[in-house]
Protein backbone atom coordinates (compact mmCIF):
# COMPACT_ATOMS: atom_id res chain seq x y z
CA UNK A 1 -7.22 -15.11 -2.65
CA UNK A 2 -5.69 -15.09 -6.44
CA UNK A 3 -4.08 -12.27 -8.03
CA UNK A 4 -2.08 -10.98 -10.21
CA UNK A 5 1.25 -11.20 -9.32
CA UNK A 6 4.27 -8.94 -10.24
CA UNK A 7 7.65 -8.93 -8.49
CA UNK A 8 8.78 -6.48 -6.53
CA UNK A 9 12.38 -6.38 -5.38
CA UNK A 10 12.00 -4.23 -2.72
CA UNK A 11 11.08 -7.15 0.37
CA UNK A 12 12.80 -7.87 3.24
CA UNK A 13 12.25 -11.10 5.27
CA UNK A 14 8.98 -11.49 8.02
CA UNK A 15 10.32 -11.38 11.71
CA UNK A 16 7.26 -10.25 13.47
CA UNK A 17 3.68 -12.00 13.72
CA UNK A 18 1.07 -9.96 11.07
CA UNK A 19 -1.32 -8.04 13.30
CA UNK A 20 -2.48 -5.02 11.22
CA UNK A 21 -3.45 -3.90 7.99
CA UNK A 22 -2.26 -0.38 6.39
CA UNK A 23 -4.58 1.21 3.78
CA UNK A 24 -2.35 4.02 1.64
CA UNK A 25 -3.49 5.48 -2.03
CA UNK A 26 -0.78 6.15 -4.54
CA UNK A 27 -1.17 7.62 -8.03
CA UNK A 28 1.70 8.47 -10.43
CA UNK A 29 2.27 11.22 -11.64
CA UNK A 30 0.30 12.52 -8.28
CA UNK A 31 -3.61 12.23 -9.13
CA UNK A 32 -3.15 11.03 -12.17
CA UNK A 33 -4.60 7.41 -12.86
CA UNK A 34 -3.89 4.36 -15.11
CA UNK A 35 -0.81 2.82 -17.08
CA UNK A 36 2.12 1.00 -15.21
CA UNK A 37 4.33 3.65 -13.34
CA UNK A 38 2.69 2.63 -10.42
CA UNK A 39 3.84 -1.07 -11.36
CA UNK A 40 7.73 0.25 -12.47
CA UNK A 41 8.02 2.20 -9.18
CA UNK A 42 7.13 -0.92 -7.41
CA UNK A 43 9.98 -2.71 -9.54
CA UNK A 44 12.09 -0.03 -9.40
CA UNK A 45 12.18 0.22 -13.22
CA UNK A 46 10.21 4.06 -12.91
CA UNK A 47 11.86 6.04 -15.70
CA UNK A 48 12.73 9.58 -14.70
CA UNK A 49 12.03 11.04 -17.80
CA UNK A 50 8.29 9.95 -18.34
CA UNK A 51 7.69 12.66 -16.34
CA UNK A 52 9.26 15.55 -14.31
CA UNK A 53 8.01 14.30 -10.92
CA UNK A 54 9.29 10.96 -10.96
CA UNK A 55 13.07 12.12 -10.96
CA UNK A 56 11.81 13.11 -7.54
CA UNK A 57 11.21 9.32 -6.33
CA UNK A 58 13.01 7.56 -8.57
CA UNK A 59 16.01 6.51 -5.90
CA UNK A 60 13.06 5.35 -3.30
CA UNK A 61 13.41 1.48 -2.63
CA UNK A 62 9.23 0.78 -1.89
CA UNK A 63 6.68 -1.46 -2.75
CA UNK A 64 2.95 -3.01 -1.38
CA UNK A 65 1.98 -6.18 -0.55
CA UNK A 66 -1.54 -5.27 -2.90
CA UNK A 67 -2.77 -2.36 -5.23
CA UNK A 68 -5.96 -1.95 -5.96
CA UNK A 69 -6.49 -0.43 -9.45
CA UNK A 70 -9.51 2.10 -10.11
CA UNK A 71 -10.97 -0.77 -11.79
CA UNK A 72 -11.20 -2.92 -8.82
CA UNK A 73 -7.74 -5.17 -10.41
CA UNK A 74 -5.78 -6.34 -7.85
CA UNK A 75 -1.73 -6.44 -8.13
CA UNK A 76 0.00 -8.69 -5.58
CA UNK A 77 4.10 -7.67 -5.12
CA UNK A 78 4.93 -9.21 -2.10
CA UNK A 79 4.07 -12.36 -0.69
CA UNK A 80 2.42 -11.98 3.20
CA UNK A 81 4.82 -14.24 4.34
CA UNK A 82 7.42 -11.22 3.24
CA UNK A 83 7.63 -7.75 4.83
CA UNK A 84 7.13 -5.07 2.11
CA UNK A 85 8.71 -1.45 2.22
CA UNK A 86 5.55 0.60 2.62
CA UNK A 87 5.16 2.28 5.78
CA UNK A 88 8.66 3.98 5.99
CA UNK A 89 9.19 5.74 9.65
CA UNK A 90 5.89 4.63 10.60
CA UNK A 91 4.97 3.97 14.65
CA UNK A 92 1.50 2.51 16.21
CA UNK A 93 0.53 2.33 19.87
CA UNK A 94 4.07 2.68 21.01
CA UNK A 95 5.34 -0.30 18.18
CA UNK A 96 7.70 0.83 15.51
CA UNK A 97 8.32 -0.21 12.10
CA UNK A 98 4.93 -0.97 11.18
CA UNK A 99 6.48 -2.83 7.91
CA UNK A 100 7.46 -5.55 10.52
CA UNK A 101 3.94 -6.64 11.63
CA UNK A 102 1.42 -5.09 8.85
CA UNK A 103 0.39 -5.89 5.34
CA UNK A 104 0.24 -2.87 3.18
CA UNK A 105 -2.85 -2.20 0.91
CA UNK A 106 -2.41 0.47 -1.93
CA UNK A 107 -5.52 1.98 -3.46
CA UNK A 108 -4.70 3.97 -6.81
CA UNK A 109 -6.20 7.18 -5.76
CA UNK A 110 -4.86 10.54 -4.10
CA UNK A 111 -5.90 12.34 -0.69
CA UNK A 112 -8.73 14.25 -1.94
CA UNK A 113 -10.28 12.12 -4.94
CA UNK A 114 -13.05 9.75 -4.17
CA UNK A 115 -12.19 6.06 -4.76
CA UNK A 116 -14.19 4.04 -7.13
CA UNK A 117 -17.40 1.43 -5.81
CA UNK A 118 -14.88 -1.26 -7.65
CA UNK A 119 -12.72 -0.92 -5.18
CA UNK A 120 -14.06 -0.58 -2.12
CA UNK A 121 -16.06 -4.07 -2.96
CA UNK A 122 -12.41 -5.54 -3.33
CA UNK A 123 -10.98 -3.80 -0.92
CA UNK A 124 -13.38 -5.22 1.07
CA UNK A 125 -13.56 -8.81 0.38
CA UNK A 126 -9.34 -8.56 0.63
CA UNK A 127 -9.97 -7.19 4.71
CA UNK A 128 -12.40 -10.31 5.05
CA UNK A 129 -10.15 -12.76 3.87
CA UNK A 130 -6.90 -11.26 5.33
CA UNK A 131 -9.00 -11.03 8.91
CA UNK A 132 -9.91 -14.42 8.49
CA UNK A 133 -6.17 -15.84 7.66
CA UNK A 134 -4.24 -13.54 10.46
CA UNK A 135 -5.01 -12.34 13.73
CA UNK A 136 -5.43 -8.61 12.70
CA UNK A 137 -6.16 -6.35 15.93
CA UNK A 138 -5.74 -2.64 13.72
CA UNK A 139 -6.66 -1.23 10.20
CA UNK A 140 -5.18 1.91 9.89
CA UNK A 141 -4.05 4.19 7.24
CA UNK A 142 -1.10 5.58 6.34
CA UNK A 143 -1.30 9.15 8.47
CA UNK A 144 -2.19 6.85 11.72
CA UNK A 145 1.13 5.29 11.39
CA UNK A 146 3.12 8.16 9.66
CA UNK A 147 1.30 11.08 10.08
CA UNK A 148 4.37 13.81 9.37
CA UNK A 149 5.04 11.81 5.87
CA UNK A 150 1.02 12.25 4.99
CA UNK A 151 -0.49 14.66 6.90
CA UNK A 152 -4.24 14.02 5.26
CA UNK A 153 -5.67 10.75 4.40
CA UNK A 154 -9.29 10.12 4.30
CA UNK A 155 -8.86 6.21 3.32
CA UNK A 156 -7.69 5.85 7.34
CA UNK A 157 -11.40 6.05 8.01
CA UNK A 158 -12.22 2.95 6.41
CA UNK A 159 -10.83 0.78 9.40
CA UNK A 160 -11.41 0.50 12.83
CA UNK A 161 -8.88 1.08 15.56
């Protein structure tokens, strides 16, 4: 798998075998799509004043292994081999810190808007591939792991448990 790559900062070193897969959706400002905030958040370069929401987040340290544009593009920040910051408090079948054993997938999208067909075909050649490099046992979403940060989340029914 090739992407585009862009640094993100916000890594911490791999001390757990990769087991799972976490499927979120971002969009910045919320439900709104395109541009690069999604990028400068990642980079921690978001500027506050580009819109009144994103003095809200601005201080958050996070970031994705992928994101997967409306457009089907695909963003790498992280490498695998690198735990990103993208479950927060997040707990699975009695495990916690789901950042330790999981690569995070980011769809640009919101809770309640329908992704696009682009992505879903890459977001479904990236599960093949990813399935065939790692031993992955769970794809979840975000309110399977987290479910007080993101109460609703209808990309968790893409995977199986």
């Amino acid at each position: 798998m090739t992407f585009k790559h862009i640094h993100s900062p916000n890594f911490s070193k791999r001390t757990a075998e990769i087991d799972m897969l976490v499927i979120h959706n971002i969009s910045l400002p919320p439900n709104e799509f395109g541009g690069r905030y999604i990028e400068d958040f990642f980079q921690n370069q978001l500027d506050p004043s580009a819109h009144p929401y994103f003095a809200s987040i601005q201080h958050l340290k996070v970031s994705s292994h992928l994101l997967i544009k409306r457009n089907g593009e695909c963003i790498q920040f992280v490498d695998f081999a690198d735990k990103a910051w993208h479950a927060g408090v997040s707990s699975y079948r009695g495990r916690d810190n789901c950042n330790d054993f999981s690569i995070g997938i980011e769809l640009e999208g919101a809770d309640d808007i329908a992704y696009t067909e682009a992505q879903y075909q890459q977001l479904n050649k990236i599960l093949a591939d990813l399935c065939q490099q790692y031993p992955i046992k769970y794809i979840v979403g975000h309110s399977d792991i987290a479910p007080a940060e993101k109460p609703t989340q209808g990309v968790h029914l893409i995977g199986a448990k």
